[in-house]
N, C-alpha and C. Protein backbone atom coordinates (compact mmCIF):
# COMPACT_ATOMS: atom_id res chain seq x y z
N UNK A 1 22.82 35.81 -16.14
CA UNK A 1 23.70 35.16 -15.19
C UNK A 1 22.96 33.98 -14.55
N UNK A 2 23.42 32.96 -14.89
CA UNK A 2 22.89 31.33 -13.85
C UNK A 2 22.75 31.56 -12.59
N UNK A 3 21.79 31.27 -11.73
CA UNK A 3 21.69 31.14 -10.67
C UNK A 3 22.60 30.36 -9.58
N UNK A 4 23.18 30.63 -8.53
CA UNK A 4 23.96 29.99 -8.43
C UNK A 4 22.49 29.20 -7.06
N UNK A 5 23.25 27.28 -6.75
CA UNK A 5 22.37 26.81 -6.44
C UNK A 5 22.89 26.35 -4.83
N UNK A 6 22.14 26.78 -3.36
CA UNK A 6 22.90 26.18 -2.26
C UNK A 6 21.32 25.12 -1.84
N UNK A 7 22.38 24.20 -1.27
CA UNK A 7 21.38 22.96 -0.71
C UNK A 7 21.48 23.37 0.81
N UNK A 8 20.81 22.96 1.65
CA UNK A 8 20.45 22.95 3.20
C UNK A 8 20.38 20.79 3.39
N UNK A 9 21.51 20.84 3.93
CA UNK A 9 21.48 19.01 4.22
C UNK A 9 21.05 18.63 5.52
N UNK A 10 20.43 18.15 5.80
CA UNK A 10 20.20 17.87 6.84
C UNK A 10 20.70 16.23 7.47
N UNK A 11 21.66 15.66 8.13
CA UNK A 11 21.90 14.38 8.48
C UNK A 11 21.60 13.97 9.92
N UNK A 12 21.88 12.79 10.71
CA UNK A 12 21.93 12.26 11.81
C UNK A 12 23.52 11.73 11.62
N UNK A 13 24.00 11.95 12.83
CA UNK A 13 25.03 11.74 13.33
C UNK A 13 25.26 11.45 14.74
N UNK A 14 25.89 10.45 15.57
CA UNK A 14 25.88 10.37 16.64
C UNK A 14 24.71 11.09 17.97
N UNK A 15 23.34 10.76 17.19
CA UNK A 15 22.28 11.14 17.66
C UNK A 15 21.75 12.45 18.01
N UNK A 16 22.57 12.81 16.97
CA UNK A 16 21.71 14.71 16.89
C UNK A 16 21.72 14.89 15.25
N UNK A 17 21.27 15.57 14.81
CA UNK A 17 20.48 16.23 13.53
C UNK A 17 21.37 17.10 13.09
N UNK A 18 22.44 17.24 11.87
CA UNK A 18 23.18 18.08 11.77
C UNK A 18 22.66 18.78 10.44
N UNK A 19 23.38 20.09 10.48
CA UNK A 19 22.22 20.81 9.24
C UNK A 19 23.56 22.01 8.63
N UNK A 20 23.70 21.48 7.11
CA UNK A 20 25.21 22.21 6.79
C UNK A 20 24.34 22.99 5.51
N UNK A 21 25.32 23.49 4.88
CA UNK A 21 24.52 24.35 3.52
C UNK A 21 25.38 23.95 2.85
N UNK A 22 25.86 23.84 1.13
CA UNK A 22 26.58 23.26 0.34
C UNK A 22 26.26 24.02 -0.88
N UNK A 23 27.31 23.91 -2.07
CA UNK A 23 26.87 24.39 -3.43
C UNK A 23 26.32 23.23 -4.28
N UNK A 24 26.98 22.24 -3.73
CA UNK A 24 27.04 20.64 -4.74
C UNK A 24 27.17 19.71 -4.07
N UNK A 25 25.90 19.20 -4.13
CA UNK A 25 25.16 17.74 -3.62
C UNK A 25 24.91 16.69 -4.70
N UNK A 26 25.15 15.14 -4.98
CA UNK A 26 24.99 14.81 -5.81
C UNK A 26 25.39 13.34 -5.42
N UNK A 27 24.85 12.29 -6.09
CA UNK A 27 25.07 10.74 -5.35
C UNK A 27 26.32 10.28 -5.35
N UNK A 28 27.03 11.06 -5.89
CA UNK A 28 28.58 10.50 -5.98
C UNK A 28 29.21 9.14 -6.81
N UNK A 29 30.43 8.94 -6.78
CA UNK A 29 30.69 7.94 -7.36
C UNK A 29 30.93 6.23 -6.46
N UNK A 30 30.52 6.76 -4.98
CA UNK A 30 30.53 5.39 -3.83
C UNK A 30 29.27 4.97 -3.18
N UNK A 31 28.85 4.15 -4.20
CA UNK A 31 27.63 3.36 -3.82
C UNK A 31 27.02 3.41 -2.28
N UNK A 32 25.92 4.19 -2.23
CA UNK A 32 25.06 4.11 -0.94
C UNK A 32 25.02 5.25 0.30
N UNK A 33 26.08 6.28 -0.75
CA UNK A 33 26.54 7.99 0.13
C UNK A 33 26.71 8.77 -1.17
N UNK A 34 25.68 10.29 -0.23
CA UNK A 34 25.59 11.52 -1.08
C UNK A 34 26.87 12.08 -0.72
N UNK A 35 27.22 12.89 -1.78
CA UNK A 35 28.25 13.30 -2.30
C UNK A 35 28.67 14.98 -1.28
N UNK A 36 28.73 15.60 -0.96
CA UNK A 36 28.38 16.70 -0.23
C UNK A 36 29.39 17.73 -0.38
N UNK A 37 29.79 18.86 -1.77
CA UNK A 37 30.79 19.59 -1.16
C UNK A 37 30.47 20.97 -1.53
N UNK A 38 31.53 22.00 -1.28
CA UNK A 38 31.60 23.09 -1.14
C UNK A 38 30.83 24.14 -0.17
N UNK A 39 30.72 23.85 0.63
CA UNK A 39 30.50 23.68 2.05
C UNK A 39 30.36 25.42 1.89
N UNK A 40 29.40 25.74 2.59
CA UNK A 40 29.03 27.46 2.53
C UNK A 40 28.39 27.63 3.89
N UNK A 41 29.29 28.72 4.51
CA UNK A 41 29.23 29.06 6.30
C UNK A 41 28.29 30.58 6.33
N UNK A 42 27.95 30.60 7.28
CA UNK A 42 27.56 32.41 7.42
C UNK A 42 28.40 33.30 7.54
N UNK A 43 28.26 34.27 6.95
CA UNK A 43 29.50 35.64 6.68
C UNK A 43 29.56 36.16 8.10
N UNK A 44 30.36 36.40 8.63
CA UNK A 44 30.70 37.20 9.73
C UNK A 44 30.86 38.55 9.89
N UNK A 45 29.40 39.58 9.81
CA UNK A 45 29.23 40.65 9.40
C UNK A 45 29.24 41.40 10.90
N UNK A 46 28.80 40.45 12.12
CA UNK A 46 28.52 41.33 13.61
C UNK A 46 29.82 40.75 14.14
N UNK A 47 29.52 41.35 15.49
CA UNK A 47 30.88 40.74 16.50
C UNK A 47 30.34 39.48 17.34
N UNK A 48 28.78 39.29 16.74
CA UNK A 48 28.39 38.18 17.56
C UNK A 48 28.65 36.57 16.85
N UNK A 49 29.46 35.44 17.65
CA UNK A 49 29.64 34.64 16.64
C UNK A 49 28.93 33.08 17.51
N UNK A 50 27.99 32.54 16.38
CA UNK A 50 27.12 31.58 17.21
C UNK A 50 27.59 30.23 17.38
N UNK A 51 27.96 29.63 18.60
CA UNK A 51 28.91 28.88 19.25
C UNK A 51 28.35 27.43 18.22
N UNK A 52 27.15 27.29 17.79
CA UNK A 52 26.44 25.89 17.23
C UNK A 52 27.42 25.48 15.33
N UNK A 53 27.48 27.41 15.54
CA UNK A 53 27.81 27.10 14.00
C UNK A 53 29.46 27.29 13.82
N UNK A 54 29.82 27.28 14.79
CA UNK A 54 31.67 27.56 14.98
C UNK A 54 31.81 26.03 14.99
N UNK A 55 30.90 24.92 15.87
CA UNK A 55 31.40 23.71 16.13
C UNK A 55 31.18 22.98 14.56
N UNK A 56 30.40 23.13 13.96
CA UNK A 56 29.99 22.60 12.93
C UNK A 56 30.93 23.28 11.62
N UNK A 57 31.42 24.29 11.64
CA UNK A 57 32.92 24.92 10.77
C UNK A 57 33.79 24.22 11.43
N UNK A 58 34.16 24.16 12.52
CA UNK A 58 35.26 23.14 12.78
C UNK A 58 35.48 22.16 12.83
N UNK A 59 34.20 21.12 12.95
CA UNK A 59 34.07 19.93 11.99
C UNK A 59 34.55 19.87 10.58
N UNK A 60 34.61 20.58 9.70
CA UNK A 60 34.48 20.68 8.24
C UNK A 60 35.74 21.49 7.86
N UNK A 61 36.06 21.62 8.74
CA UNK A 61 37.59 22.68 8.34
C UNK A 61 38.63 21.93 7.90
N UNK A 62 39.26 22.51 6.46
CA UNK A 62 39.96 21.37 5.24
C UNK A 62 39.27 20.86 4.75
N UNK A 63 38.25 20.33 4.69
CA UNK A 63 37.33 19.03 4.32
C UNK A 63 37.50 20.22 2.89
N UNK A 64 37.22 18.66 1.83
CA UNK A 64 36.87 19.65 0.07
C UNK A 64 35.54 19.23 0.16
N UNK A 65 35.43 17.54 0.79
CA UNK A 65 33.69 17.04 0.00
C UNK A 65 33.70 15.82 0.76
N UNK A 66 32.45 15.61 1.42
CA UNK A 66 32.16 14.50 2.35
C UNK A 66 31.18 13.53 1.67
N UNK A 67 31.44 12.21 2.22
CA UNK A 67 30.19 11.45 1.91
C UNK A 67 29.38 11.46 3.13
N UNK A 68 28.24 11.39 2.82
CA UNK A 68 27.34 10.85 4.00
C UNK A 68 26.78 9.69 3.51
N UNK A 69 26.23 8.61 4.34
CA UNK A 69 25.50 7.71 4.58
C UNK A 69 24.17 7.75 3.44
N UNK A 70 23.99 7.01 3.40
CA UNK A 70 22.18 7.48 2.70
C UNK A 70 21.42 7.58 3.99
N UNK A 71 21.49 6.15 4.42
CA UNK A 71 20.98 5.85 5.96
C UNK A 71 20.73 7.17 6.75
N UNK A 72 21.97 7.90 6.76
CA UNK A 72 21.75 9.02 7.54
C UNK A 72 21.13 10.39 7.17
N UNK A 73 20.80 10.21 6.00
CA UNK A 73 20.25 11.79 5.71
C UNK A 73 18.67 11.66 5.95
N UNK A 74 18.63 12.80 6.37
CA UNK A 74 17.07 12.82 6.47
C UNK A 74 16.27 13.78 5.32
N UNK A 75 16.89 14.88 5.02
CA UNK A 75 16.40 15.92 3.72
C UNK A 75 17.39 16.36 3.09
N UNK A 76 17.46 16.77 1.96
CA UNK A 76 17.90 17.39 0.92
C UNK A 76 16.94 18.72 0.38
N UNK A 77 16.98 19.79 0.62
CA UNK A 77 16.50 21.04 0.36
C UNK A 77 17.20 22.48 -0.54
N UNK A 78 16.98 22.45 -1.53
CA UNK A 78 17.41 23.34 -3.07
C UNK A 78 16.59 25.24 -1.83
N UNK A 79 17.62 25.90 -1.42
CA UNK A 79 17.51 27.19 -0.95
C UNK A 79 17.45 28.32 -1.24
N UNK A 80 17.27 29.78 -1.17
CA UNK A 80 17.55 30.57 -1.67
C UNK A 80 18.92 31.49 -1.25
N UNK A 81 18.85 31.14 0.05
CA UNK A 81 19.93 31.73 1.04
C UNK A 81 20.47 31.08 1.81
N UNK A 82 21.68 31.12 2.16
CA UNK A 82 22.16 30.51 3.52
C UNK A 82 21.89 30.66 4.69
N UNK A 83 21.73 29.78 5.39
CA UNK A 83 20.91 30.11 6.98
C UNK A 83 22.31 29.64 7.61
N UNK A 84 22.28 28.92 9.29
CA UNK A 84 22.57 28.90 10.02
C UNK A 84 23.06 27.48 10.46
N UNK A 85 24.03 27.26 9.98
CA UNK A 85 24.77 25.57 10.42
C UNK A 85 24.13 25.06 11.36
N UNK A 86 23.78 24.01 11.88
CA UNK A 86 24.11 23.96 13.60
C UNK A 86 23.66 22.28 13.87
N UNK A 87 23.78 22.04 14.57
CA UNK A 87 23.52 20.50 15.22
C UNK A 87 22.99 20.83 16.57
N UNK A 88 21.80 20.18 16.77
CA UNK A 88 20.59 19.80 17.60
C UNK A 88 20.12 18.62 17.98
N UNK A 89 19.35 18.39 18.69
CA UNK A 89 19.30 16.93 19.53
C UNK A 89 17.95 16.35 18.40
N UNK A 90 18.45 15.14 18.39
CA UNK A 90 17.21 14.37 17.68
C UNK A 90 16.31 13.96 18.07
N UNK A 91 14.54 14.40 17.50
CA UNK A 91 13.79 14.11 18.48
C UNK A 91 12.78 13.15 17.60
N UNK A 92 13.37 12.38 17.03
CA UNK A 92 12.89 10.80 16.41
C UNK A 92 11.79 9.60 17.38
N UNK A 93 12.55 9.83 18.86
CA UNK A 93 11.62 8.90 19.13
C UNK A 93 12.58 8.00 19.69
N UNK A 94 11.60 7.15 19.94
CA UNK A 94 11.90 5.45 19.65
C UNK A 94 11.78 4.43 18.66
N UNK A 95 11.31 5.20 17.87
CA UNK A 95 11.38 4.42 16.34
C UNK A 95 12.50 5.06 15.22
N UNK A 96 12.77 3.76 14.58
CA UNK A 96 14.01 3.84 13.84
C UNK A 96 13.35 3.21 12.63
N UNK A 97 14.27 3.17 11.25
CA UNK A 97 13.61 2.68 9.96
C UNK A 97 14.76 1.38 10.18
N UNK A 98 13.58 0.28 9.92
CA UNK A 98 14.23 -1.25 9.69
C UNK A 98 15.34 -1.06 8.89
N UNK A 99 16.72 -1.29 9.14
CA UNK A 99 17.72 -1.61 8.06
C UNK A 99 17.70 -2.40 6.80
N UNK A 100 17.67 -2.15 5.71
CA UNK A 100 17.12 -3.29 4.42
C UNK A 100 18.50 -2.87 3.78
N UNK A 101 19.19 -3.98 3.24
CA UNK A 101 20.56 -4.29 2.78
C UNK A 101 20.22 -3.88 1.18
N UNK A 102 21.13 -2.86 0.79
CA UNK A 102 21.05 -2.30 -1.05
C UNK A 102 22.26 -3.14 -1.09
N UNK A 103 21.49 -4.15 -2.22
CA UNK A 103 22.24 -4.89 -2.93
C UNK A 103 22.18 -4.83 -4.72
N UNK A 104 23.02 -4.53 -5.58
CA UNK A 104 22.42 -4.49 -6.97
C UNK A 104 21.68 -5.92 -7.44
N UNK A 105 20.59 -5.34 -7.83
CA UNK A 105 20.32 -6.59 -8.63
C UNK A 105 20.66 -7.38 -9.53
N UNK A 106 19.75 -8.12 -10.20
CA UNK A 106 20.61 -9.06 -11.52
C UNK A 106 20.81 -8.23 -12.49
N UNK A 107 22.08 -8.60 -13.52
CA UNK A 107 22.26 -7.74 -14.83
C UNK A 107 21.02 -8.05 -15.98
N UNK A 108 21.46 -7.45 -16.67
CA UNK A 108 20.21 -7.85 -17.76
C UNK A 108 20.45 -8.97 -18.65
N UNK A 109 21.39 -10.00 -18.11
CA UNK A 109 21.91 -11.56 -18.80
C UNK A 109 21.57 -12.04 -17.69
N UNK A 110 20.37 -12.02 -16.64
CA UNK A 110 20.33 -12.90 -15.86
C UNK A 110 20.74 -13.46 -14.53
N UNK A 111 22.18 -12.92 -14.10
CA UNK A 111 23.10 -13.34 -13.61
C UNK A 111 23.53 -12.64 -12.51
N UNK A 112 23.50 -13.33 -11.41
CA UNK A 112 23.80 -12.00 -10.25
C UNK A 112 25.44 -11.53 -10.02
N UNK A 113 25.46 -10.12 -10.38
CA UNK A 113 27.28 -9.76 -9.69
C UNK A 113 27.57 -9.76 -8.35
């Protein structure tokens, strides 16, 4: 039996660090955003339910498959288990990465598209 494979994503969003779990991550077909779907929550086995990871299911509720930013991701991590959704405050600093514009380069006739 194939292993089945969950990612741990980690992004920035409106200045906190959001952290989802997924089956299928992959660059997608829209230039400059990862692909992000099938979205995998924690089973609800106690009566205790953790308020970080309810907000972050209800973000995503309906959603099939999101893009994110490139800009905004910070890791991509291949897991064994599912952990714990949640969004947390970002503690980056005061430094940010210079914005540099992805532009394709020339084709192989020379010629810029």
């Amino acid at each position: 039996m194939a292993a089945s494979h969950i990612f741990k994503v980690q992004f920035v969003r409106e200045g906190k660090v959001w952290e989802i779990y997924a089956r299928k991550v992959s660059h997608g077909g829209l230039f400059g955003f990862i692909e992000v779907e099938d979205f995998v929550f924690g089973e609800r086995s106690t009566v205790v339910v953790d308020p970080g990871e309810e907000k972050v299911k209800a973000e995503f509720a309906g959603v099939k498959r999101t893009w994110l930013p490139l800009h905004a991701v910070l890791r991509i991590d291949e897991v064994k288990k599912t952990g714990v959704s949640k969004i947390t405050a970002y503690e980056g600093g005061n430094v940010s990465a210079f914005p540099v514009p992805m532009v394709p380069g020339p084709d192989p006739g020379g010629r810029r598209t």
